[in-house]
Protein backbone atom coordinates (compact mmCIF):
# COMPACT_ATOMS: atom_id res chain seq x y z
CA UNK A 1 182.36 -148.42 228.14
CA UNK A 2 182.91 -146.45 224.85
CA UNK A 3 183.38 -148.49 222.03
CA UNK A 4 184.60 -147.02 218.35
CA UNK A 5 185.92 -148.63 214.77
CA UNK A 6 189.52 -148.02 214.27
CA UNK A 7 192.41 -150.01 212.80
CA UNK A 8 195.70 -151.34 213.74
CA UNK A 9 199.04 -149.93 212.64
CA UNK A 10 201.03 -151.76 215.60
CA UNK A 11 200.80 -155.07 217.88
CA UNK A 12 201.05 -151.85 220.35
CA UNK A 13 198.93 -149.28 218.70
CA UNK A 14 195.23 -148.70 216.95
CA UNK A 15 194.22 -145.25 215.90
CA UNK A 16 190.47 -144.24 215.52
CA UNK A 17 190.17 -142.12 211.90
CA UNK A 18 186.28 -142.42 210.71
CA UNK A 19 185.01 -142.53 213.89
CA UNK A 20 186.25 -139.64 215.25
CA UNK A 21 183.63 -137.43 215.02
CA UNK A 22 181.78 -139.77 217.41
CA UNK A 23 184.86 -140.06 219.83
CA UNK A 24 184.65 -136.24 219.90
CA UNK A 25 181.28 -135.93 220.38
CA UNK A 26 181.84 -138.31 223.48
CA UNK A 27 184.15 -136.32 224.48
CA UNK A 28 187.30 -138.84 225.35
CA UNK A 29 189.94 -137.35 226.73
CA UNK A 30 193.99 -138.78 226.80
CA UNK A 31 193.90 -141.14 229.43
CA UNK A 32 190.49 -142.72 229.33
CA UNK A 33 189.97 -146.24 228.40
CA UNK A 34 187.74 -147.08 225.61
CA UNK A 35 187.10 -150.38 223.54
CA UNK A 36 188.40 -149.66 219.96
CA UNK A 37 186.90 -152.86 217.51
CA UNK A 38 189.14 -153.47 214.30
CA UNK A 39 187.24 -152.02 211.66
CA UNK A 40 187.99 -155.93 209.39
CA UNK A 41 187.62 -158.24 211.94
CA UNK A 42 185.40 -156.61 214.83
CA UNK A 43 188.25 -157.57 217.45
CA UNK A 44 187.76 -155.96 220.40
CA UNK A 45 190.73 -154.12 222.25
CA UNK A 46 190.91 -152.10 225.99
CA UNK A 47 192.64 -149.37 224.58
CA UNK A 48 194.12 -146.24 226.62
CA UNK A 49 194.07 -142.65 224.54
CA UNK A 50 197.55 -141.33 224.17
CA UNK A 51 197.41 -138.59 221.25
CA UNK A 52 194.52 -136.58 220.17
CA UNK A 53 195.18 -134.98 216.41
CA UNK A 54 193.19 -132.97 214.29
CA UNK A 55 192.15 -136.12 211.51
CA UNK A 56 193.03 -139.22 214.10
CA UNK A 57 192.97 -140.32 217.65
CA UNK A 58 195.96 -142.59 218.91
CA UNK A 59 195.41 -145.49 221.36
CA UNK A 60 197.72 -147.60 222.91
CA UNK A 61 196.46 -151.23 222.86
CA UNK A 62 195.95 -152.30 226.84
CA UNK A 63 194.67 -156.06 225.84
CA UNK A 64 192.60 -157.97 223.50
CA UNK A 65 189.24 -158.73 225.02
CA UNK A 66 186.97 -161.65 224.49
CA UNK A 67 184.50 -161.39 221.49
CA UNK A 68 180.87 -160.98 222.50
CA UNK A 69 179.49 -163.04 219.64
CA UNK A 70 175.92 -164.35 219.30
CA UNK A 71 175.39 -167.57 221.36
CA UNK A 72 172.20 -168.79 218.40
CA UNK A 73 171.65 -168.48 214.96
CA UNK A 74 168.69 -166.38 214.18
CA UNK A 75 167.50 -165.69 210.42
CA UNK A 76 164.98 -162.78 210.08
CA UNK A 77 163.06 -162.68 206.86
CA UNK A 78 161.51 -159.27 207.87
CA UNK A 79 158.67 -158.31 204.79
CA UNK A 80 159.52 -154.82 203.97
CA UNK A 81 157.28 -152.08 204.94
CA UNK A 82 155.26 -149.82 202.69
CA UNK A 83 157.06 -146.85 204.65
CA UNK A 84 160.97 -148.03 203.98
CA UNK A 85 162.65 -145.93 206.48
CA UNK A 86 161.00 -147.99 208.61
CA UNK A 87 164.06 -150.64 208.04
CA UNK A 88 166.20 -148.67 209.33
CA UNK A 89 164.91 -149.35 212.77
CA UNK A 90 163.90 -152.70 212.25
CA UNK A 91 167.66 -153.33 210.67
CA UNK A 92 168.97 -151.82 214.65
CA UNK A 93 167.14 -153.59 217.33
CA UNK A 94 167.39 -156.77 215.24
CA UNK A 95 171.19 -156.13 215.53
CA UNK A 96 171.09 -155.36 219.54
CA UNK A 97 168.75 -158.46 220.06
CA UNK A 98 171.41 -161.03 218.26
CA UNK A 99 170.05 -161.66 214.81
CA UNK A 100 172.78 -163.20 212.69
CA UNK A 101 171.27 -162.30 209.65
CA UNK A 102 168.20 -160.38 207.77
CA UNK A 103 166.72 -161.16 204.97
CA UNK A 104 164.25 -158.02 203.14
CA UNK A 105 160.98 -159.80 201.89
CA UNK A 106 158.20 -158.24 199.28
CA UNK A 107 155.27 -159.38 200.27
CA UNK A 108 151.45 -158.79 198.83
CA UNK A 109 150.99 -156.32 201.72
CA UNK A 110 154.86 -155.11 201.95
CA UNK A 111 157.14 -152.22 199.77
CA UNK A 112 157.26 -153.85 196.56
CA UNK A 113 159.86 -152.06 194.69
CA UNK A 114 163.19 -154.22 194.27
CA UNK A 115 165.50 -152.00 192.76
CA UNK A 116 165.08 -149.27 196.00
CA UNK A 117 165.40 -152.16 198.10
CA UNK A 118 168.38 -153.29 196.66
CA UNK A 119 170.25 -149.52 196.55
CA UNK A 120 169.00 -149.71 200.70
CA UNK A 121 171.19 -152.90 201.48
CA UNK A 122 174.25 -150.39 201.95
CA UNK A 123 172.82 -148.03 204.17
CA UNK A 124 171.28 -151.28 206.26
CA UNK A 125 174.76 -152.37 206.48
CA UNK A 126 176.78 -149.30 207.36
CA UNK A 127 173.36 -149.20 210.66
CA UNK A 128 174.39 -152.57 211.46
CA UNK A 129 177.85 -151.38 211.66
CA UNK A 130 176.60 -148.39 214.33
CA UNK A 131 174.70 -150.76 216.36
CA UNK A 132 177.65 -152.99 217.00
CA UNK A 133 179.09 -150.31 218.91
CA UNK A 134 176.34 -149.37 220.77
CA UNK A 135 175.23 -153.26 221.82
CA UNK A 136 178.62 -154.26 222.68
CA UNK A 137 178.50 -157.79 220.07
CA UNK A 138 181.38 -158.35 218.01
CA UNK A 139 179.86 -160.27 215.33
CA UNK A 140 178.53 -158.62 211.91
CA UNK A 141 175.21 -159.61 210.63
CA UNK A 142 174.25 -159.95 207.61
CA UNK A 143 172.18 -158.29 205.26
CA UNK A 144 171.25 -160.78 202.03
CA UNK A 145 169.76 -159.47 199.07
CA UNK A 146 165.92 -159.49 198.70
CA UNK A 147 163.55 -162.33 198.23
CA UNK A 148 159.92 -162.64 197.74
CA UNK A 149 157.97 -164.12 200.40
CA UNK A 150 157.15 -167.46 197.79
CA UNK A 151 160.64 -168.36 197.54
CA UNK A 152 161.38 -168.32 201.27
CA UNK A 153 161.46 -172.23 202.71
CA UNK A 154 162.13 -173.60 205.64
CA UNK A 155 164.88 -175.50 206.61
CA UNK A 156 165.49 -179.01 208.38
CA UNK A 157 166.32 -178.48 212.34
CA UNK A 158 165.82 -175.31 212.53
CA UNK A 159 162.77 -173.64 214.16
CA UNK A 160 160.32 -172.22 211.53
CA UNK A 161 157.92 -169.79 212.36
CA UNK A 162 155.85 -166.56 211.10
CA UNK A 163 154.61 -164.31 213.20
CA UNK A 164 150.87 -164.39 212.78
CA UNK A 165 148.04 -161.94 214.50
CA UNK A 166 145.24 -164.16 213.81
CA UNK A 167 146.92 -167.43 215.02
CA UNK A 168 144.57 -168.78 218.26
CA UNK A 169 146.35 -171.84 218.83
CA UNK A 170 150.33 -171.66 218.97
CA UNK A 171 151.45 -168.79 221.69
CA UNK A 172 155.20 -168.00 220.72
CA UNK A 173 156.43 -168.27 224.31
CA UNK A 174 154.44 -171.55 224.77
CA UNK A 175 155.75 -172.99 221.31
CA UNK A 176 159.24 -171.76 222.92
CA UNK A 177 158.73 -174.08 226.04
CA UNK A 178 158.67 -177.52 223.80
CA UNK A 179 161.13 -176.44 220.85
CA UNK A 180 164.84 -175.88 221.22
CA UNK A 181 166.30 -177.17 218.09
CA UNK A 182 170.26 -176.88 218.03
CA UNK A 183 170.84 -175.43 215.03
CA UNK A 184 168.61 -172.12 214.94
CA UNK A 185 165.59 -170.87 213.63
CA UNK A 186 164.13 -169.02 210.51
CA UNK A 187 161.64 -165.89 211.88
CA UNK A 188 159.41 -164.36 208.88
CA UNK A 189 157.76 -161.15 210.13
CA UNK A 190 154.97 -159.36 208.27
CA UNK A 191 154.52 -155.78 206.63
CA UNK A 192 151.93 -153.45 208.54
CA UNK A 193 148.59 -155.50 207.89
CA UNK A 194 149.94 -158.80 208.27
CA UNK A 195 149.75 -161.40 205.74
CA UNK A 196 146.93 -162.36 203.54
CA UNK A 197 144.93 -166.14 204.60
CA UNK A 198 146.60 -167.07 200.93
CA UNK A 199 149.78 -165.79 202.31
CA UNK A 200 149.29 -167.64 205.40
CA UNK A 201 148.57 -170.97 204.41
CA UNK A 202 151.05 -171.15 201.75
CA UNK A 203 153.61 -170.76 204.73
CA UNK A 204 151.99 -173.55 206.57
CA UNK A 205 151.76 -175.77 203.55
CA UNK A 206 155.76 -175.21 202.92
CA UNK A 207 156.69 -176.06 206.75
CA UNK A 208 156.87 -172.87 208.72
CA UNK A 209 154.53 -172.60 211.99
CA UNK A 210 152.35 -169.81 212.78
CA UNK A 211 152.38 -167.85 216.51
CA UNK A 212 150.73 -165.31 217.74
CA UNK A 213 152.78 -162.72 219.87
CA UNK A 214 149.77 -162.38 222.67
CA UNK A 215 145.94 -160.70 222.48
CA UNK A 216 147.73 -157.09 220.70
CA UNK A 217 148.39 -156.21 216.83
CA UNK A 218 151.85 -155.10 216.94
CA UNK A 219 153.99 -152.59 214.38
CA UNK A 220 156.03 -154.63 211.96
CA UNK A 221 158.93 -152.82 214.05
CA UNK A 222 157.31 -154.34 217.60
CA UNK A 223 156.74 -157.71 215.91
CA UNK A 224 160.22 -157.98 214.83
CA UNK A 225 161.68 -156.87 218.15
CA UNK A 226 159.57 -158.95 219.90
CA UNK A 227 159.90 -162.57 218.35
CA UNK A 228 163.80 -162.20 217.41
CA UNK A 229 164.61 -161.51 221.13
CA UNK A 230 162.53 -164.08 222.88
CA UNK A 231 163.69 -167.14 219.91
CA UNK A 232 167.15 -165.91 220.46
CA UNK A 233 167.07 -165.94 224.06
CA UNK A 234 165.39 -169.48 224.59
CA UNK A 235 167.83 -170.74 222.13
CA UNK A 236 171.25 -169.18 223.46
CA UNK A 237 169.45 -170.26 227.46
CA UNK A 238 168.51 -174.11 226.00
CA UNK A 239 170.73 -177.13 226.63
CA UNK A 240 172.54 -178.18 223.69
């Protein structure tokens, strides 16, 4: 189902205004149901298409559906990388795969300028806000301002881990098997070479355990992808 960012201006009625380029594109026509989500609050309405003007679209509100909101808390302290845009995607999938919130590191090996990281967080936030409609979740992740990779600790009950390519004894999805903590987990994810052994065993020394991914070097992009989904999944699956 089509889903778009509109607002309320009745218990009856929503209208779609900034989206409607994409509604157009899409090509809804009066009549067809779509999900409209409350541009504030993210809820999520079956709405039916009754007017089509030139600067809004007018829907008539069907029902309120049941938010699709993350079932774990997952913290990504992603290091940026050297080529920025590169966020951008990371910033997407991390949305699709259930993050709850992302966290831009500078690393040794990572982008290293703050001030352009900082003047990124708004474009991050306005992707997050197209991925919701794509992956159908109703809840808005966050995007916290920068930190550098010493000042990121771990935190009691939750799962700490960095992804780490040269890691031969803890597997992820073996680590995954024996450690379900209830609260959630903190994720740090490199820059495009990794982390430096210094890097690496200041991490262990503060707490946080290192996995390997399986026998391939990933992308930073890959890595992210790839550890967010499979921590989020075996916590949301896990008995509580």
């Amino acid at each position: 189902m089509e889903r778009f960012l509109g607002r309320l201006i009745s218990p009856t009625l929503a209208v779609v205004e900034e989206d409607l380029r994409h509604l157009k594109v899409k090509r809804v026509k009066v009549g067809d149901i779509v999900e409209v989500l409350e541009e504030a609050s993210l809820k999520p309405y079956l709405c039916k298409l009754v007017s089509l003007e030139k600067r809004r679209a007018v829907f008539e509100i069907v029902k309120e559906l049941t938010p699709n909101i993350p079932r774990a808390f997952v913290r990504l302290y992603q290091c940026v990388p050297v080529k920025v845009s590169t966020f951008d995607e990371i910033v997407q999938r991390a949305t699709e795969v259930g993050v709850s919130q992302i966290v831009p590191v500078i690393s040794k090996r990572s982008f290293q300028k703050l001030p352009v990281i900082e003047e990124k967080i708004a474009r991050w936030n306005r992707i997050v806000r197209e991925s919701l409609k794509q992956c159908g979740r109703h809840h808005l992740p966050q995007i916290l301002p920068p930190v550098r990779l010493e000042d990121v600790n771990p935190e009691g009950e939750y799962l700490n881990l960095f992804a780490f390519e040269r890691e031969e004894n803890n597997n992820l999805f073996k680590v995954l098997k024996f450690k379900t903590p209830s609260k959630g987990a903190n994720i740090i994810v490199g820059p495009e070479g990794g982390f430096s052994k210094e890097e690496a065993q200041s991490l262990v020394n503060r707490g946080f355990l290192p996995v390997s991914l399986g026998n391939f070097t990933l992308r930073a992009e890959t890595a992210s992808v790839a550890v967010t989904f499979a921590v989020y999944n075996a916590l949301a699956t896990s008995d509580k």
